[in-house]
N, C-alpha and C. Protein backbone atom coordinates (compact mmCIF):
# COMPACT_ATOMS: atom_id res chain seq x y z
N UNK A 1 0.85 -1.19 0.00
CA UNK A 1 0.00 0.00 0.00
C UNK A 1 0.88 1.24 0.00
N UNK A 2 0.47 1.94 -0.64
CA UNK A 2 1.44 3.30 -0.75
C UNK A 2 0.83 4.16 0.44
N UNK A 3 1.83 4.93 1.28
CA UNK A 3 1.28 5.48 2.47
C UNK A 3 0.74 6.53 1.78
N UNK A 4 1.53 7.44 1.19
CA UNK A 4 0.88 8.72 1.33
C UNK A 4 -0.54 9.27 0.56
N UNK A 5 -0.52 8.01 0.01
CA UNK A 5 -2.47 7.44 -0.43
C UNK A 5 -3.14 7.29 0.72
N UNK A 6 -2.41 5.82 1.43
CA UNK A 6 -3.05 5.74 2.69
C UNK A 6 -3.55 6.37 3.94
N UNK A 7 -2.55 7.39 3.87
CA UNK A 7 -2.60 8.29 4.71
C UNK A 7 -3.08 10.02 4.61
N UNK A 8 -4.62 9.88 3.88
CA UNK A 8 -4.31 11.42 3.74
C UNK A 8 -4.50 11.89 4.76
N UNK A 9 -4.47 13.40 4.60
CA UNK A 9 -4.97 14.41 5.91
C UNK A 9 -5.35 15.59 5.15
N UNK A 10 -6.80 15.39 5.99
CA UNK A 10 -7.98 16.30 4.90
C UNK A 10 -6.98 17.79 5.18
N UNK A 11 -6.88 18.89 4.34
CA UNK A 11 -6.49 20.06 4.55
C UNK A 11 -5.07 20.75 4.68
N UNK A 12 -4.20 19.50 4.81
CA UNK A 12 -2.89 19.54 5.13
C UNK A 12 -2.21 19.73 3.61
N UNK A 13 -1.29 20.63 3.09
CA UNK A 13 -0.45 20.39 2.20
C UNK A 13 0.37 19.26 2.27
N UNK A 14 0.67 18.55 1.15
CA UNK A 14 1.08 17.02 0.49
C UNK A 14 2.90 17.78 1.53
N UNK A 15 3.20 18.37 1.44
CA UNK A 15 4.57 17.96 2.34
C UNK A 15 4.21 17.61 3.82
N UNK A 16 3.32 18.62 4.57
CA UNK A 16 3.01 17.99 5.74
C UNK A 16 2.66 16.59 5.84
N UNK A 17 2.16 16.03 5.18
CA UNK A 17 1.50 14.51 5.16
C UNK A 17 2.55 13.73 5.09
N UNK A 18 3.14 14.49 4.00
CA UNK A 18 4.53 13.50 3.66
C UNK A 18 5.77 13.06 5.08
N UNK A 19 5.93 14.40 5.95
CA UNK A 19 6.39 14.94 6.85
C UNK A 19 5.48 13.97 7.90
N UNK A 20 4.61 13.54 8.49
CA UNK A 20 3.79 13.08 9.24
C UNK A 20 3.83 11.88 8.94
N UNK A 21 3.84 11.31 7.89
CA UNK A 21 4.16 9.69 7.42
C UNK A 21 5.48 9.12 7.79
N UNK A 22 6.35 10.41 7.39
CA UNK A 22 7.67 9.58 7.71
C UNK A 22 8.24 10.05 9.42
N UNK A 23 7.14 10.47 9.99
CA UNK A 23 7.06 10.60 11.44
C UNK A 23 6.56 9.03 12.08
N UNK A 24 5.70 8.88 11.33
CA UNK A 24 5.13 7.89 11.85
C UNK A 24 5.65 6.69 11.37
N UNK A 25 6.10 6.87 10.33
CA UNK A 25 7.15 5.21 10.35
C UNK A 25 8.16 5.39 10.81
N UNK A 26 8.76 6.52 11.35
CA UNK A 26 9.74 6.33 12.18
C UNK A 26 9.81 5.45 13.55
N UNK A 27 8.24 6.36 14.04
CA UNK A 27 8.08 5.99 15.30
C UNK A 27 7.74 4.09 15.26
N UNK A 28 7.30 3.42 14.39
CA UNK A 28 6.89 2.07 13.91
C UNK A 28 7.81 1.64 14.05
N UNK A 29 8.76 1.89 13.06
CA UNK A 29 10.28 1.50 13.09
C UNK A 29 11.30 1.36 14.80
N UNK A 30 11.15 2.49 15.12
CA UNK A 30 11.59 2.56 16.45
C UNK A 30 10.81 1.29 17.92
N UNK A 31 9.57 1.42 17.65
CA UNK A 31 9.24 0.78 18.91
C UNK A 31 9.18 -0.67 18.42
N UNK A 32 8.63 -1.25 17.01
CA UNK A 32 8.51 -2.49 16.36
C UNK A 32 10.09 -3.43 16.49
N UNK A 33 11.30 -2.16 16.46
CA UNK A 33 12.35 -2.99 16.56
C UNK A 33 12.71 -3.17 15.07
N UNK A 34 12.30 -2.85 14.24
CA UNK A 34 12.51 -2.92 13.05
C UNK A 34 13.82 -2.87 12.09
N UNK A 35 14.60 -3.64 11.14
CA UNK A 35 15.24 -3.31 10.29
C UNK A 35 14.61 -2.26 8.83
N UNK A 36 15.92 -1.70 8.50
CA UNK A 36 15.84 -0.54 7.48
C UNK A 36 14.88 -1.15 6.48
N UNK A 37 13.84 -0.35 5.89
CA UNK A 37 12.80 -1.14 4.68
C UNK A 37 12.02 -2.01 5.57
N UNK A 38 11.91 -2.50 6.62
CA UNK A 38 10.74 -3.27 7.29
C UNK A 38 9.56 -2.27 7.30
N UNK A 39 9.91 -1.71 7.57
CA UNK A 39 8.28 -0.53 7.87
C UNK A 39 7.91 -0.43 6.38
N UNK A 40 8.18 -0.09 5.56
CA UNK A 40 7.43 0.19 4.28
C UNK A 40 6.56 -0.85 4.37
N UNK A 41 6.98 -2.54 4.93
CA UNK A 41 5.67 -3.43 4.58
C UNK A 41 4.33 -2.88 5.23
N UNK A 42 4.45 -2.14 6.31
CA UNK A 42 3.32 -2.11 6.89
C UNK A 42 2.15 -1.41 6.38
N UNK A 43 0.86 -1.32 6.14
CA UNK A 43 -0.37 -0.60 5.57
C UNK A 43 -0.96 0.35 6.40
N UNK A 44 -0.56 1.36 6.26
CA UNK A 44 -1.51 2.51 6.72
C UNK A 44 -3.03 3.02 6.26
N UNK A 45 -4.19 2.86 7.06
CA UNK A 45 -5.05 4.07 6.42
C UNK A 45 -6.05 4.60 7.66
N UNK A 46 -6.55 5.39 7.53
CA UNK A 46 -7.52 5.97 8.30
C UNK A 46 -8.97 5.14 8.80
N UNK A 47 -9.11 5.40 9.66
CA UNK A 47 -10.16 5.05 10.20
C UNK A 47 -11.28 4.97 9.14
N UNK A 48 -11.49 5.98 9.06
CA UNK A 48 -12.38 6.72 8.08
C UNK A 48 -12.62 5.72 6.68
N UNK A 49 -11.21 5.06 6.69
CA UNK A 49 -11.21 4.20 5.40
C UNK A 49 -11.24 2.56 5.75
N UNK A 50 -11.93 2.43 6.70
CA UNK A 50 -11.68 0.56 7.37
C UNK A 50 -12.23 0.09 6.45
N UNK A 51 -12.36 -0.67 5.86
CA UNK A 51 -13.14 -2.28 5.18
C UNK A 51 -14.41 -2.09 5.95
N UNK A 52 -15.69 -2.26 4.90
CA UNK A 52 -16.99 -2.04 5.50
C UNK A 52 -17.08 -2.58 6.89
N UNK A 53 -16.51 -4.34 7.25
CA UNK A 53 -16.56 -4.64 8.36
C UNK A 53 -16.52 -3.88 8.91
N UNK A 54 -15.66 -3.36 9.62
CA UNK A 54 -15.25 -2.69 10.79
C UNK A 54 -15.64 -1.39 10.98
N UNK A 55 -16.13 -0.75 9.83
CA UNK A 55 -16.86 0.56 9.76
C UNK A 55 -17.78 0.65 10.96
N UNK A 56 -19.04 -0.16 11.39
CA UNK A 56 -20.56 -0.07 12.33
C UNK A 56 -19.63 -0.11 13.77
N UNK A 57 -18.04 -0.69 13.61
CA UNK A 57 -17.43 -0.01 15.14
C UNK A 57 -17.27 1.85 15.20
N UNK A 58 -16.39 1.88 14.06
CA UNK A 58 -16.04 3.33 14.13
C UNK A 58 -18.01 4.03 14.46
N UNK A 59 -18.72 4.02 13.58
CA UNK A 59 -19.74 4.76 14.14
C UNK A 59 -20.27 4.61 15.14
N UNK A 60 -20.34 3.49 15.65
CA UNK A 60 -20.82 3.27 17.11
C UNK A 60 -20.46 4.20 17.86
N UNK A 61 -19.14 4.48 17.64
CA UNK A 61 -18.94 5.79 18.28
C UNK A 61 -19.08 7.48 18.64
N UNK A 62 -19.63 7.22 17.23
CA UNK A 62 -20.52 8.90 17.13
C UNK A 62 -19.28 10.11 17.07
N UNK A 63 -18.41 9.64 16.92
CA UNK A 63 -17.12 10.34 16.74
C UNK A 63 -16.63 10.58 16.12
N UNK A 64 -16.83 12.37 14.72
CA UNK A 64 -15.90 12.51 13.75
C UNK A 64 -14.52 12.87 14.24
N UNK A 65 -13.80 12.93 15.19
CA UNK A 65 -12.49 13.28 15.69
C UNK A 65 -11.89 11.89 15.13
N UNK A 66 -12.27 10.55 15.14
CA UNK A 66 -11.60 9.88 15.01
C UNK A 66 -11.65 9.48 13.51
N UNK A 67 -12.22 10.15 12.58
CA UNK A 67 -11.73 9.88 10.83
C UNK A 67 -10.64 9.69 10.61
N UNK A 68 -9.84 10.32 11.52
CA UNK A 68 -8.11 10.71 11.16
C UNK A 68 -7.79 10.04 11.62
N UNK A 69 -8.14 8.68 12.63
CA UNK A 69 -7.46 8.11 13.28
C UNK A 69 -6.29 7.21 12.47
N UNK A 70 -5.10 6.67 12.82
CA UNK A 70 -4.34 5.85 11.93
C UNK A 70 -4.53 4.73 12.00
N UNK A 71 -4.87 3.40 11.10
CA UNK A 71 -4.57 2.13 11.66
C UNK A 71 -3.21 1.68 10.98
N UNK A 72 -2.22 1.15 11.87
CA UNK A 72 -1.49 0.37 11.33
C UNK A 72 -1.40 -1.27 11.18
N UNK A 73 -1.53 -1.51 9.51
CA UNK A 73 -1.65 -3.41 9.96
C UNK A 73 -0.34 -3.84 9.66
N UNK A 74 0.24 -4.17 10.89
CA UNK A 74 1.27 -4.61 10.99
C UNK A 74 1.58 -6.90 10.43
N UNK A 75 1.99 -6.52 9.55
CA UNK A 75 2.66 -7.96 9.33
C UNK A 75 2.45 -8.92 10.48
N UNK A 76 2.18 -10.22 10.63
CA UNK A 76 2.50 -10.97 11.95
C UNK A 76 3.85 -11.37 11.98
N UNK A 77 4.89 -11.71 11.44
CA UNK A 77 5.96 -11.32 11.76
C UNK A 77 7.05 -10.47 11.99
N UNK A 78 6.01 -9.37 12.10
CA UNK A 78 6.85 -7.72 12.97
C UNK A 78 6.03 -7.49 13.96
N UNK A 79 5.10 -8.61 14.42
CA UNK A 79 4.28 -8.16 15.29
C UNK A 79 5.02 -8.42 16.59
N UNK A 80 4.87 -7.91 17.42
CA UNK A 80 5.62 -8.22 18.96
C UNK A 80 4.87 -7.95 20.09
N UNK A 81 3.17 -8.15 19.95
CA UNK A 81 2.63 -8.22 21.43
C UNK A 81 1.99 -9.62 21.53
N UNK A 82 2.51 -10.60 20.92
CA UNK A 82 2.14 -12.08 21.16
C UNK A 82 0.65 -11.94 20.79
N UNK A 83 -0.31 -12.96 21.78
CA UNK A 83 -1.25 -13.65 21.57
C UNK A 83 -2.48 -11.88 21.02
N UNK A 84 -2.19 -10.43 21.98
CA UNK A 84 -2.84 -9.60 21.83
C UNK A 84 -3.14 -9.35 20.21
N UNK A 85 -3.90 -9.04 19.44
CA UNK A 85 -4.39 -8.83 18.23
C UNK A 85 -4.40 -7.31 17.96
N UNK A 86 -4.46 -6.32 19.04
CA UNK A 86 -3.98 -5.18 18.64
C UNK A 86 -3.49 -4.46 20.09
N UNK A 87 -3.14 -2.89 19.66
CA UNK A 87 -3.06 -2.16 20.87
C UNK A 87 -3.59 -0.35 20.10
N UNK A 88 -3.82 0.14 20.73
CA UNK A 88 -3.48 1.53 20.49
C UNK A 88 -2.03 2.42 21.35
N UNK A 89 -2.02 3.63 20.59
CA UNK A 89 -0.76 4.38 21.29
C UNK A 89 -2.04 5.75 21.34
N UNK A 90 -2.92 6.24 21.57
CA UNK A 90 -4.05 7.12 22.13
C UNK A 90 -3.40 8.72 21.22
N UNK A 91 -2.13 8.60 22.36
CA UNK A 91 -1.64 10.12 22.05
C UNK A 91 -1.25 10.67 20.87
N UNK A 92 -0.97 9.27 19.93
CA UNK A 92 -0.52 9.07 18.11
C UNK A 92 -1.87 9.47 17.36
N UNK A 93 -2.97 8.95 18.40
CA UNK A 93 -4.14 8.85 17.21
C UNK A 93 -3.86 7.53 15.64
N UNK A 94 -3.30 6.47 16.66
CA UNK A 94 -2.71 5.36 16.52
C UNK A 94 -3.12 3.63 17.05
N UNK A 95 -3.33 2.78 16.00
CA UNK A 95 -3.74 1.88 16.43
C UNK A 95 -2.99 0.62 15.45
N UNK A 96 -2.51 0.24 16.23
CA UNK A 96 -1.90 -1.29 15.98
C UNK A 96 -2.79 -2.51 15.51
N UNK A 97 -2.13 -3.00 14.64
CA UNK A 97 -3.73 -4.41 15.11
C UNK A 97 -2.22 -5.69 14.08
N UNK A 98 -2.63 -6.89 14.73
CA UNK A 98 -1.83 -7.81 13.78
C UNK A 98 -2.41 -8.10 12.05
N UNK A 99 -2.13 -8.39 11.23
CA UNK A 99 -1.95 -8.05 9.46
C UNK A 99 -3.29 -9.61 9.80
N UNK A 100 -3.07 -10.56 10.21
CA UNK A 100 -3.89 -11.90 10.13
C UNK A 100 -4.38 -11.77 11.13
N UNK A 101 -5.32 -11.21 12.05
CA UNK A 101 -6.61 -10.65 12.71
C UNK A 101 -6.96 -9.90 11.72
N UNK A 102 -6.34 -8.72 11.46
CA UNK A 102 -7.39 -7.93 10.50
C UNK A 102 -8.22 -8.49 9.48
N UNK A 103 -7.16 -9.12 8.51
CA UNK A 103 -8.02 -9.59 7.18
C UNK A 103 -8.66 -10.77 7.57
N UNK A 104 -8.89 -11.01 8.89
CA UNK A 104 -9.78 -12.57 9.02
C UNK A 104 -10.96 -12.69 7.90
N UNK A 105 -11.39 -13.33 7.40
CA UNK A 105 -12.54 -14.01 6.84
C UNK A 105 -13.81 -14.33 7.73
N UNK A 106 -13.54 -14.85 8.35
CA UNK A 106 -14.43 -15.72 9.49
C UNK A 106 -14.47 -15.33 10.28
N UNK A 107 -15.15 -14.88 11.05
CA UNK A 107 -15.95 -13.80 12.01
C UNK A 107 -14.93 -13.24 12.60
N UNK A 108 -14.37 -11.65 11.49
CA UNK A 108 -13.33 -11.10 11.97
C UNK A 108 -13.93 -9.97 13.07
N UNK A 109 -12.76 -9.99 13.95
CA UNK A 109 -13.02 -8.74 15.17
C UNK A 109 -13.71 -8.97 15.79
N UNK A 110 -14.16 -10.71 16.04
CA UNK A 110 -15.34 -11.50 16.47
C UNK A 110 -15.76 -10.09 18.03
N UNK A 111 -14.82 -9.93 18.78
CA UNK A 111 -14.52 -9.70 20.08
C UNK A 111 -14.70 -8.20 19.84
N UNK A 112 -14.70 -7.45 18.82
CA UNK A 112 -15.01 -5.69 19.09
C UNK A 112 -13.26 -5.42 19.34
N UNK A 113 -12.43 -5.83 19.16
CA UNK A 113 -11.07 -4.86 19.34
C UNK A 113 -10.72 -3.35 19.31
N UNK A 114 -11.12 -3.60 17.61
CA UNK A 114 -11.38 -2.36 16.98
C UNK A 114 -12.31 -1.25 17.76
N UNK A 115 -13.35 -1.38 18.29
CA UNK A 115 -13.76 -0.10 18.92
C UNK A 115 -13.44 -0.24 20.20
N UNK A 116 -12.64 -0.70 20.58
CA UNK A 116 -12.01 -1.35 22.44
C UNK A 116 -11.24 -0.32 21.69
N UNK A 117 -9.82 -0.16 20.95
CA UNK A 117 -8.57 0.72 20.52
C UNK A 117 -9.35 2.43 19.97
N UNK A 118 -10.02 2.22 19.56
CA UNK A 118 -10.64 3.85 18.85
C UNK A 118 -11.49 4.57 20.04
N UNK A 119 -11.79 3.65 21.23
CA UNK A 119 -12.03 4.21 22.62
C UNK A 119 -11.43 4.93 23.36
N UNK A 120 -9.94 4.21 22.87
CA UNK A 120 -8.89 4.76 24.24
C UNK A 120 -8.52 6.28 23.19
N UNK A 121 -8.39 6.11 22.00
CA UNK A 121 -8.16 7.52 20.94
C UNK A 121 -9.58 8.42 21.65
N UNK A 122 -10.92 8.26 21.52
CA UNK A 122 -11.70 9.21 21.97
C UNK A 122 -11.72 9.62 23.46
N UNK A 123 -11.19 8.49 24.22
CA UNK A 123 -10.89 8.61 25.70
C UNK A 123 -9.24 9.74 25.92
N UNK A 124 -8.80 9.58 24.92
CA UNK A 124 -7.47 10.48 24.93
C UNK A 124 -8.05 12.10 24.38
N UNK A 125 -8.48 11.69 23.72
CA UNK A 125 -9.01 13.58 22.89
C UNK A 125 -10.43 14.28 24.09
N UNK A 126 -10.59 13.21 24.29
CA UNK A 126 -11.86 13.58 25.81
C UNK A 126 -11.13 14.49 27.08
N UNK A 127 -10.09 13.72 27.23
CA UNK A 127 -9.23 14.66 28.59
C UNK A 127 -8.45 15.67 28.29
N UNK A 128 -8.21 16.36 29.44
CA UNK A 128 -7.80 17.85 29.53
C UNK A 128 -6.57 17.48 29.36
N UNK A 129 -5.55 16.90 29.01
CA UNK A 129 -4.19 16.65 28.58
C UNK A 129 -3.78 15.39 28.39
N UNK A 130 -2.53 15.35 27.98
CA UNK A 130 -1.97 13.52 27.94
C UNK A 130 -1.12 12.92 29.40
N UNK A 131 -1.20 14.27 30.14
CA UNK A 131 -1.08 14.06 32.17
C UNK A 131 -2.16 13.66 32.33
N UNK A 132 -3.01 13.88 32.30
CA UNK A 132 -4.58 13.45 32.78
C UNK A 132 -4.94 12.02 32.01
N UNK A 133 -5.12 12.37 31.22
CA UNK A 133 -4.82 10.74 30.31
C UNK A 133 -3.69 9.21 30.81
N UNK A 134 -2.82 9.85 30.96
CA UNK A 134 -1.89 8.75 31.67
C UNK A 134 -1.99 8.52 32.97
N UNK A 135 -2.52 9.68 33.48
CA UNK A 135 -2.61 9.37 35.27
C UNK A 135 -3.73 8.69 35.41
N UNK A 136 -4.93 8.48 34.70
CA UNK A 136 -6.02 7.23 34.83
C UNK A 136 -5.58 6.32 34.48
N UNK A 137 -4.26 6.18 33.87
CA UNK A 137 -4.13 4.83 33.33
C UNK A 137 -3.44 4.17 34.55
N UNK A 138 -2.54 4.86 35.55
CA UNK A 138 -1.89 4.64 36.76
C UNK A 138 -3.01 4.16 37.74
N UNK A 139 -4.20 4.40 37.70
CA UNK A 139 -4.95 4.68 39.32
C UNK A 139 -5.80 3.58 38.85
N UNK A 140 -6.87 3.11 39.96
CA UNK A 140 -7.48 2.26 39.58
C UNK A 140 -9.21 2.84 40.37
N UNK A 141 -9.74 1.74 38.90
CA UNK A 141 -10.93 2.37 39.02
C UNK A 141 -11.71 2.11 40.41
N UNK A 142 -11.63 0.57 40.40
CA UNK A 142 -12.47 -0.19 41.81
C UNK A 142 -11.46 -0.60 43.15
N UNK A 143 -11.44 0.15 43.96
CA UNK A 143 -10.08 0.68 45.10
C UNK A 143 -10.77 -0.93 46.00
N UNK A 144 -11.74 -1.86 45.39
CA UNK A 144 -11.97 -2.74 46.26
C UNK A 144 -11.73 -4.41 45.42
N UNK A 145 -10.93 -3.84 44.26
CA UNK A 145 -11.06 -4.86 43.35
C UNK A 145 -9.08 -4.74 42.80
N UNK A 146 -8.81 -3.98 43.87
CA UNK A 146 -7.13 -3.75 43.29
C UNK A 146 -6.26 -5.09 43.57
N UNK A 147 -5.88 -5.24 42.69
CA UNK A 147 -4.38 -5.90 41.88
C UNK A 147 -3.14 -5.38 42.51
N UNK A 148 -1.84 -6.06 41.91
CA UNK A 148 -0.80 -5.35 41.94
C UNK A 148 -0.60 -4.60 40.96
N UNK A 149 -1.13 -4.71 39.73
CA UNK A 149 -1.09 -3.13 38.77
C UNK A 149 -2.37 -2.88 38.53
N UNK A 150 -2.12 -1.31 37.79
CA UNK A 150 -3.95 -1.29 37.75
C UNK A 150 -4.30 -1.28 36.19
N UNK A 151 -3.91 -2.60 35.85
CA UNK A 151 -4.43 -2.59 35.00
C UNK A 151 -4.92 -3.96 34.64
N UNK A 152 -6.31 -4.45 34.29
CA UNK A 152 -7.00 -2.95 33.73
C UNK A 152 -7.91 -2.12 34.39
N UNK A 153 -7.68 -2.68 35.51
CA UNK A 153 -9.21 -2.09 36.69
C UNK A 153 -8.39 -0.37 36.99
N UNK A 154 -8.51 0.44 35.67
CA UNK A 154 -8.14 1.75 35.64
C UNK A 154 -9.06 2.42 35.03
N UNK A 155 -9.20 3.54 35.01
CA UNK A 155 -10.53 4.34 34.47
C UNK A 155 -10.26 4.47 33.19
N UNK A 156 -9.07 4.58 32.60
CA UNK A 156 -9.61 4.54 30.99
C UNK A 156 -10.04 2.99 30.19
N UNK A 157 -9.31 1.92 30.88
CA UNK A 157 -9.70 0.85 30.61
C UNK A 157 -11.14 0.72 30.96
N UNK A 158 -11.45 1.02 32.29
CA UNK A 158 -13.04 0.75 32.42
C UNK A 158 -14.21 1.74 31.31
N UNK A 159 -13.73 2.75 31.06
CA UNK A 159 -14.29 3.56 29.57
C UNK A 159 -14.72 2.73 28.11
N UNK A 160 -12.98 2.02 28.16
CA UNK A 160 -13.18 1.35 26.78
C UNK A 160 -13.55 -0.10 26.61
N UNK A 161 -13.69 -0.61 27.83
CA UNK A 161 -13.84 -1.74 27.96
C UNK A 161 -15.79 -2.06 28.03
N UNK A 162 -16.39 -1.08 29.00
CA UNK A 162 -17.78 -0.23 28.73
C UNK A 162 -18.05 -0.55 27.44
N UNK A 163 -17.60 0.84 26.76
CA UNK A 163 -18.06 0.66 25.16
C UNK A 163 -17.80 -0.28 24.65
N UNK A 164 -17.21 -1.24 24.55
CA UNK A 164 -16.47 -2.43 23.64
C UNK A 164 -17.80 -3.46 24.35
N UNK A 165 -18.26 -3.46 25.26
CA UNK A 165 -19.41 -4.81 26.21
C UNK A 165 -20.35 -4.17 25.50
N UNK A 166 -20.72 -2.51 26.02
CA UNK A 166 -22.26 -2.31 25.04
C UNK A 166 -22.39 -2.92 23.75
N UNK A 167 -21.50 -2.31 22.77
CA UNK A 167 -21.48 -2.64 21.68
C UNK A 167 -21.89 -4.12 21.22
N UNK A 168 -21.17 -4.91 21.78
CA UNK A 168 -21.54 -6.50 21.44
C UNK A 168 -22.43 -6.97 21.92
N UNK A 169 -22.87 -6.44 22.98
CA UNK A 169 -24.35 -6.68 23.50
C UNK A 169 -25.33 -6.07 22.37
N UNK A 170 -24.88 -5.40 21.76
CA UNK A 170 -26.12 -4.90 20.94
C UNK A 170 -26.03 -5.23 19.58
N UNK A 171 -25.02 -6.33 19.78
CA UNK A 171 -24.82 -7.32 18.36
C UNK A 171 -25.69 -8.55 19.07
N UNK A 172 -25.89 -8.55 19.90
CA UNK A 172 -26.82 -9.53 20.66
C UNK A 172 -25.92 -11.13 21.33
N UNK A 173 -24.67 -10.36 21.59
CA UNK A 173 -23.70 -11.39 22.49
C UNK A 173 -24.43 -11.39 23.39
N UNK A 174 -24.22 -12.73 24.49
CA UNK A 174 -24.64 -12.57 25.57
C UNK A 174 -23.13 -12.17 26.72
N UNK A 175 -24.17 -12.47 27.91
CA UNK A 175 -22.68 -11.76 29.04
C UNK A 175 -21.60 -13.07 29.14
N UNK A 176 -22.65 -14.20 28.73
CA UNK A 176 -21.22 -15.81 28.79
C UNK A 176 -20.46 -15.75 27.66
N UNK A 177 -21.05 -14.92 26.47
CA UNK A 177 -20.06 -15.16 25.39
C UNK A 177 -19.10 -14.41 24.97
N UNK A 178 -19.23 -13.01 25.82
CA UNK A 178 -18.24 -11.82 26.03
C UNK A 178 -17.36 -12.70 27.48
N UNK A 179 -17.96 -13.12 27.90
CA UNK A 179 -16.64 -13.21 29.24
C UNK A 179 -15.98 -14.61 28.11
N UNK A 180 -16.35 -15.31 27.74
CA UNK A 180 -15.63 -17.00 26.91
C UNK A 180 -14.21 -15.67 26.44
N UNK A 181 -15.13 -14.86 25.47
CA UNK A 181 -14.40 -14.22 24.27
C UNK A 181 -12.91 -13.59 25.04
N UNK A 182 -13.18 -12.88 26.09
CA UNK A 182 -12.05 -12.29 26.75
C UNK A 182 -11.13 -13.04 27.55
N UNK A 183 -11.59 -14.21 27.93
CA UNK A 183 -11.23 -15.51 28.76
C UNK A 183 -9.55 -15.84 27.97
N UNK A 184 -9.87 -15.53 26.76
CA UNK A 184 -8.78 -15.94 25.48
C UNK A 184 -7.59 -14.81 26.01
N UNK A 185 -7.88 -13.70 26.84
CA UNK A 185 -6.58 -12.67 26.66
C UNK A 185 -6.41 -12.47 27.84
N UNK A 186 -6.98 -12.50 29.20
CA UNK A 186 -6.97 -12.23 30.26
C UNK A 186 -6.61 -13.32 31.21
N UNK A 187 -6.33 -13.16 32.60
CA UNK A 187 -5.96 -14.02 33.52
C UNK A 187 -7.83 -13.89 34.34
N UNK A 188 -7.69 -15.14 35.01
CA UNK A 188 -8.64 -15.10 36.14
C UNK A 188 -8.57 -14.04 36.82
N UNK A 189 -7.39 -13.23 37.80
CA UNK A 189 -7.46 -12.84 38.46
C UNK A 189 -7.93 -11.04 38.21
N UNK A 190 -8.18 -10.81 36.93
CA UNK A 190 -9.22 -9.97 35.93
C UNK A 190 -10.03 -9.77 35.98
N UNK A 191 -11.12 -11.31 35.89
CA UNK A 191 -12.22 -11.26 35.94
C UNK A 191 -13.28 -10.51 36.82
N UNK A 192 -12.78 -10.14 38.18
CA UNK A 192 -14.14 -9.38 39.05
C UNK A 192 -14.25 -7.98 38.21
N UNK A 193 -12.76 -7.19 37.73
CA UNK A 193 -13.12 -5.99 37.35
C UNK A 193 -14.11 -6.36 35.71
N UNK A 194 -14.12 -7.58 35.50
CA UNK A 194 -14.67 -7.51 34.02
C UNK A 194 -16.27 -7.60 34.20
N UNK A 195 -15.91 -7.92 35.37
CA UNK A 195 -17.62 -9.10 36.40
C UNK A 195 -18.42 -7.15 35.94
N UNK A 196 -17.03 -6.86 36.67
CA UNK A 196 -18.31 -5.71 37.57
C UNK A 196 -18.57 -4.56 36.40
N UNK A 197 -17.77 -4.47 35.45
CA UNK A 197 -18.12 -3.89 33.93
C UNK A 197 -19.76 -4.55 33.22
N UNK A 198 -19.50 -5.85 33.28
CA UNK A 198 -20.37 -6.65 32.86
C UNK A 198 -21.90 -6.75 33.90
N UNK A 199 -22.24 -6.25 34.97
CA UNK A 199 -23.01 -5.97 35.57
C UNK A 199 -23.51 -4.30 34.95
N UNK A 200 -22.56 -3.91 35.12
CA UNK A 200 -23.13 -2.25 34.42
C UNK A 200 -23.51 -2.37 33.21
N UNK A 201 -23.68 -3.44 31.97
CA UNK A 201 -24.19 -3.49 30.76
C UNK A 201 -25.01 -4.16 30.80
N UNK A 202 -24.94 -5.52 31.61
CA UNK A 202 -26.00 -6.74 31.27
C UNK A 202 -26.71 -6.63 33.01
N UNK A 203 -26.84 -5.74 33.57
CA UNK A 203 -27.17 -6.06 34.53
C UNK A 203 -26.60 -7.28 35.82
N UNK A 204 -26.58 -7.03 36.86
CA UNK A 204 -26.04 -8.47 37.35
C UNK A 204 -27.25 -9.97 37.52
C-alpha cells in the first residue's frame, strides 16, 4: 500500500503529510524494533477508510475526531505483542492491530477490538491533557477490586472496555459469550473488574 495514499490528511499540504508519514514510520520503526525497509511493509489508512466490516465499530462511536485516526496493519511477523491482536498508542491517534486478525474471513473482530482501541483515541481527545490521560491509566478504578497493577481495573480501561461490552451486547452477544471471548486474553485474576463492567451493561 502506498502510504501517502493511505494516509491522507484532509487540509494539510502534500509535504506535511509527507512529513507526518515519515514521522510515523519512524516511530513504527523505532518501537517495532525494526530493520531498514521493514516498515514500508506495513499498511496505513484511516479510520475513516476501514473495510466495511469494521466501519458499524467506528460509528458506534458517534465520533468525527476519530476519521483521522491511523490504523497500522502490521505484518504478523513484525508483530511483537504475542497472543494480543492489537493495541493503540491514544496520544498518536494510533492503532496497531496484527496483518492476520485484521483480514480474518471468518468472524473477523469476532470480540469488538477495533472499537475497544478507537475508545482509548476518543478517551485520549476527551481529557484535559496527555497528564490526565496517563494518570487514569496509573490509578485504579475499583479501590476494592485492586491488583498489583492497575491494570485494567483503571478508568480509561473501564471507559473502553464499557463501550467495547455495550457494543456487542447490541450485536446480541450474551454476558457468557463476552466473558468465553475475553477468557482468550486475560488471567482469572481480571475477571471481578470484568464481572463488575459486565453488571453495568448486562445487569447483574
Amino acid at each position: 500500500m502506498n502510504f501517502e495514499k493511505a494516509v491522507p490528511a484532509m487540509g494539510q499540504p502534500s509535504e506535511q503529510r509527507t512529513n507526518a508519514t515519515k514521522g510515523l514510520q519512524l516511530h513504527l520503526q523505532e518501537y517495532l524494533g525494526l530493520k531498514e525497509g521493514s516498515v514500508e511493509r506495513i499498511a496505513l489508512l484511516r479510520a475513516k477508510d476501514l473495510p466495511r466490516n469494521y466501519q458499524a465499530q467506528r460509528e458506534a462511536l458517534h465520533d468525527e475526531r476519530l476519521d483521522d485516526v491511523i490504523i497500522a496493519v502490521v505484518p504478523d511477523d513484525l508483530w511483537v505483542k504475542g497472543s494480543q491482536p492489537s493495541e493503540s498508542t491514544a496520544e498518536r491517534k494510533l492503532i496497531l492491530v496484527k496483518q492476520s486478525y485484521f483480514e480474518a474471513r471468518e468472524n473477523p473482530d469476532e470480540i469488538a477490538w477495533m472499537i475497544h482501541e478507537l475508545a482509548h483515541c476518543q478517551k485520549f481527545l476527551d481529557s484535559g491533557s496527555p497528564e490526565e490521560y496517563q494518570g487514569d491509566m496509573q490509578k485504579f478504578a475499583f479501590d476494592d477490586l485492586k491488583t498489583e497493577y492497575p491494570y485494567p481495573n483503571n478508568p480509561v480501561e473501564q471507559s473502553t472496555f464499557t463501550k467495547q461490552f455495550q457494543y456487542l451486547k447490541g450485536l446480541g452477544k450474551s454476558r457468557e459469550n463476552v466473558l468465553a471471548m475475553i477468557s482468550e486474553y486475560y488471567d482469572k485474576e481480571d475477571f471481578p473488574f470484568f464481572n463488575r463492567l459486565l453488571n453495568g451493561v448486562y445487569g447483574k
